[in-house]
Protein backbone atom coordinates (compact mmCIF):
# COMPACT_ATOMS: atom_id res chain seq x y z
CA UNK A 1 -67.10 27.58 -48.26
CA UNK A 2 -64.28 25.01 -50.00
CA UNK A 3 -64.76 24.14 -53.83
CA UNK A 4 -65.65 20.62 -53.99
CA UNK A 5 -62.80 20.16 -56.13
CA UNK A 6 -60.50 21.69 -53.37
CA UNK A 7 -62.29 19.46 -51.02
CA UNK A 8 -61.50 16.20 -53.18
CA UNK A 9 -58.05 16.89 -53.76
CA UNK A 10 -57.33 17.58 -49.99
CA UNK A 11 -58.71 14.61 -48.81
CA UNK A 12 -56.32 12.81 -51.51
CA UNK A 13 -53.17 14.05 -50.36
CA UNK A 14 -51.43 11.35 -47.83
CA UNK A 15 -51.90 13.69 -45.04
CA UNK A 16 -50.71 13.13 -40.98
CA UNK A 17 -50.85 15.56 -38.15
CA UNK A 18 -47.38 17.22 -38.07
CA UNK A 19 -46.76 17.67 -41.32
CA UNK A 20 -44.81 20.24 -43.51
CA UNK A 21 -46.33 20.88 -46.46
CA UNK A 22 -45.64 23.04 -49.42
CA UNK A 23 -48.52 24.43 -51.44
CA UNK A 24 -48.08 25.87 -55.03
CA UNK A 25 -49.95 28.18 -56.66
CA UNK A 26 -52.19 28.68 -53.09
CA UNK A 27 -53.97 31.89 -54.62
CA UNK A 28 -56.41 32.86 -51.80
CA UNK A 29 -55.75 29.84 -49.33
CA UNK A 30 -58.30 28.51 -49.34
CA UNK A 31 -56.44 24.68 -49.60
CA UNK A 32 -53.86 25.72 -47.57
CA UNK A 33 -56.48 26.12 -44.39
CA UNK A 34 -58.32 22.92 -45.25
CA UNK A 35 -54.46 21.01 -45.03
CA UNK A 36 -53.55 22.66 -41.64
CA UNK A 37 -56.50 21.68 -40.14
CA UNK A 38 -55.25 18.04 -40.82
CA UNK A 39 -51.62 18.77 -39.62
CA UNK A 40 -52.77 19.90 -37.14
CA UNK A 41 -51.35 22.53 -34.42
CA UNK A 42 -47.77 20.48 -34.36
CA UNK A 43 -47.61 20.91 -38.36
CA UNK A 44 -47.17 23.55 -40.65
CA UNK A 45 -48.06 24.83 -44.10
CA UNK A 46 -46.32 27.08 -46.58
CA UNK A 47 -48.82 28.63 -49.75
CA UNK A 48 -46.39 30.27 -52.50
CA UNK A 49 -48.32 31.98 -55.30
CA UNK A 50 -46.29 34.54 -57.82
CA UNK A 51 -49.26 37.41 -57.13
CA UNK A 52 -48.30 39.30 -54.02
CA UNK A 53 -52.25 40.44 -54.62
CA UNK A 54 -53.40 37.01 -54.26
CA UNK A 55 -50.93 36.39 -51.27
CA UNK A 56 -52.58 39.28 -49.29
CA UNK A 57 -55.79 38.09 -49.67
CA UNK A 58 -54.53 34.57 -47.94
CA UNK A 59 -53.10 36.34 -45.42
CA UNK A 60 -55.93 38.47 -44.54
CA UNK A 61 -58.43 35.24 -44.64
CA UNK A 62 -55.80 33.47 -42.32
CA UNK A 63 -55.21 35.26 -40.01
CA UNK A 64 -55.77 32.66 -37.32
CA UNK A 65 -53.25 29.87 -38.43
CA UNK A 66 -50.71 32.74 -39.07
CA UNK A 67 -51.13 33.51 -35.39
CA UNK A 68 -51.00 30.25 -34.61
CA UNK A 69 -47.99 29.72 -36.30
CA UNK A 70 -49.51 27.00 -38.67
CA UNK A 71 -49.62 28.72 -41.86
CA UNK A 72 -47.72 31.33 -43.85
CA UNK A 73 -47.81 32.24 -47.34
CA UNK A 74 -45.19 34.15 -49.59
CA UNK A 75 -45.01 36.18 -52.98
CA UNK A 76 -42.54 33.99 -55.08
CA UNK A 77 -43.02 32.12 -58.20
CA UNK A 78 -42.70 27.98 -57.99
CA UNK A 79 -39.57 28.23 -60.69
CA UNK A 80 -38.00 30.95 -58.44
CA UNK A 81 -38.81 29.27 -54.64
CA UNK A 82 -35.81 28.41 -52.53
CA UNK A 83 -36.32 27.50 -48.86
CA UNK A 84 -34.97 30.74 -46.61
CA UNK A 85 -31.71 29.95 -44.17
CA UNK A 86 -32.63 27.54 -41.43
CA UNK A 87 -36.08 26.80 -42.78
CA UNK A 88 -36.73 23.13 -43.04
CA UNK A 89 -37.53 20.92 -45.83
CA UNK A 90 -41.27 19.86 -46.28
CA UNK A 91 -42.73 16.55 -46.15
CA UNK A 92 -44.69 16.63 -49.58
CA UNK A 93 -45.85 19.37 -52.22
CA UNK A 94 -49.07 19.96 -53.89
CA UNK A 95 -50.28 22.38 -56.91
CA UNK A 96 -54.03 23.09 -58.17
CA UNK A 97 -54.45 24.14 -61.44
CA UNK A 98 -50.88 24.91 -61.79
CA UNK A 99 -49.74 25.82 -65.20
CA UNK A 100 -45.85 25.62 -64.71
CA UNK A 101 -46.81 21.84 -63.41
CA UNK A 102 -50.21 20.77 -65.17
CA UNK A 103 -48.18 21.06 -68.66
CA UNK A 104 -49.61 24.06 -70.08
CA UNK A 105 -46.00 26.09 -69.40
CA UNK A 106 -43.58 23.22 -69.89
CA UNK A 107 -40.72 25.68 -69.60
CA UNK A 108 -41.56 27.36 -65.90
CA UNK A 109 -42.09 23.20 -64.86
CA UNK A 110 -38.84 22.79 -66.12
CA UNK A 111 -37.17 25.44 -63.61
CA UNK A 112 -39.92 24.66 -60.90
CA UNK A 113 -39.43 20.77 -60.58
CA UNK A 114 -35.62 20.90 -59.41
CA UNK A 115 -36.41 23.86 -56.99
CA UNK A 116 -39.46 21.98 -55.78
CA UNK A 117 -37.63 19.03 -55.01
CA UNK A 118 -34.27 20.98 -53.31
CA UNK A 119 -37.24 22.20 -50.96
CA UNK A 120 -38.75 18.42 -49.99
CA UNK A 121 -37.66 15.90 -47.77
CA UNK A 122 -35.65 12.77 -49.38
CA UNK A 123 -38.71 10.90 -50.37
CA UNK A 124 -40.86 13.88 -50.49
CA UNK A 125 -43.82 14.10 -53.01
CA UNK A 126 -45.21 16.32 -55.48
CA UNK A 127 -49.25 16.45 -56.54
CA UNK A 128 -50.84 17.90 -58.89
CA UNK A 129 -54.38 17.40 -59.85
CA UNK A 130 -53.82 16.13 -63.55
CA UNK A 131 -55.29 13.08 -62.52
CA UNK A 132 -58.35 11.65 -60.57
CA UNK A 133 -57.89 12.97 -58.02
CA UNK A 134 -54.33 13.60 -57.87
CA UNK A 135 -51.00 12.52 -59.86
CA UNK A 136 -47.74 12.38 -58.07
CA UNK A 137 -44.99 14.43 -60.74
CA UNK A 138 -41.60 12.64 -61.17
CA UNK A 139 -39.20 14.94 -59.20
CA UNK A 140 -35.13 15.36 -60.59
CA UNK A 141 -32.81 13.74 -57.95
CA UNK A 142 -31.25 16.58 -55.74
C-alpha cells in the first residue's frame, strides 16, 4: 500500500521510461518502487537514506527490482553522497520530508545541494515536496 502523499508526489515528478533517478531520504522504498515502475526496465533508481536500518528494510521489500537491476539503495547521508567510479549521473533528484532540504537543517542543505548537483545531469532537477505538490530547489552550478 503507497501513502497517498507518496502517490501524489510521484505522479508529479516529470517522469519517462529510462530514467536515472536519485531518491533522497528513500527510508523504506516505498517511492523508490512506485518511480521504477515508471522508468521502466531500461531505467534505473538509486534510494540514499543515512540509516543503514532503514536501507535494509528497502532492500529486503525490493528485492525484485534489485534483481532486476532497476533499483538499489545505499547507507550514505545526502551531504556526504558522491556518485562511485564509473557510475553515471542521474537525470533528476527527489526528497520527501527531507530535513537537510525542506529547511528544517539549513546547514546539512548547505553541504547536500552542491553534492546533489555534482551527481545530476547538466540540467538535472531537484524536488522536494515543500510545495503543492512538489518545488524544484535551486541547485549551485557544478
Amino acid at each position: 500500500m503507497v501513502a497517498d502523499r507518496i502517490a501524489r508526489a510521484v505522479a508529479a515528478l516529470p517522469l519517462w521510461p529510462g530514467m536515472r533517478v536519485l531518491e533522497i531520504g528513500c527510508g523504506p522504498g516505498v517511492a523508490a518502487r512506485e518511480v521504477v515502475q515508471i522508468v521502466g526496465p531500461a531505467g534505473f533508481v538509486l534510494g540514499i537514506y543515512r540509516s543503514a536500518t532503514a536501507i535494509a528494510q528497502a532492500m529486503r521489500g525490493s528485492a525484485a527490482q534489485i534483481a532486476a537491476g532497476t533499483l538499489a539503495f545505499r547507507a550514505v547521508a545526502a551531504e556526504e553522497f558522491v556518485l562511485l567510479p564509473g557510475e553515471a549521473p542521474f537525470d533528476l533528484a527527489f526528497a520527501l520530508r527531507v530535513g537537510a532540504l525542506d529547511g528544517r537543517h539549513p546547514a546539512a542543505g548547505a553541504l547536500a545541494l552542491p553534492r546533489i548537483a555534482a551527481a545530476l545531469v547538466p540540467g538535472g532537477r531537484l524536488y522536494v515536496d515543500t510545495g503543492d505538490p512538489l518545488t524544484v530547489l535551486p541547485l549551485p552550478q557544478a
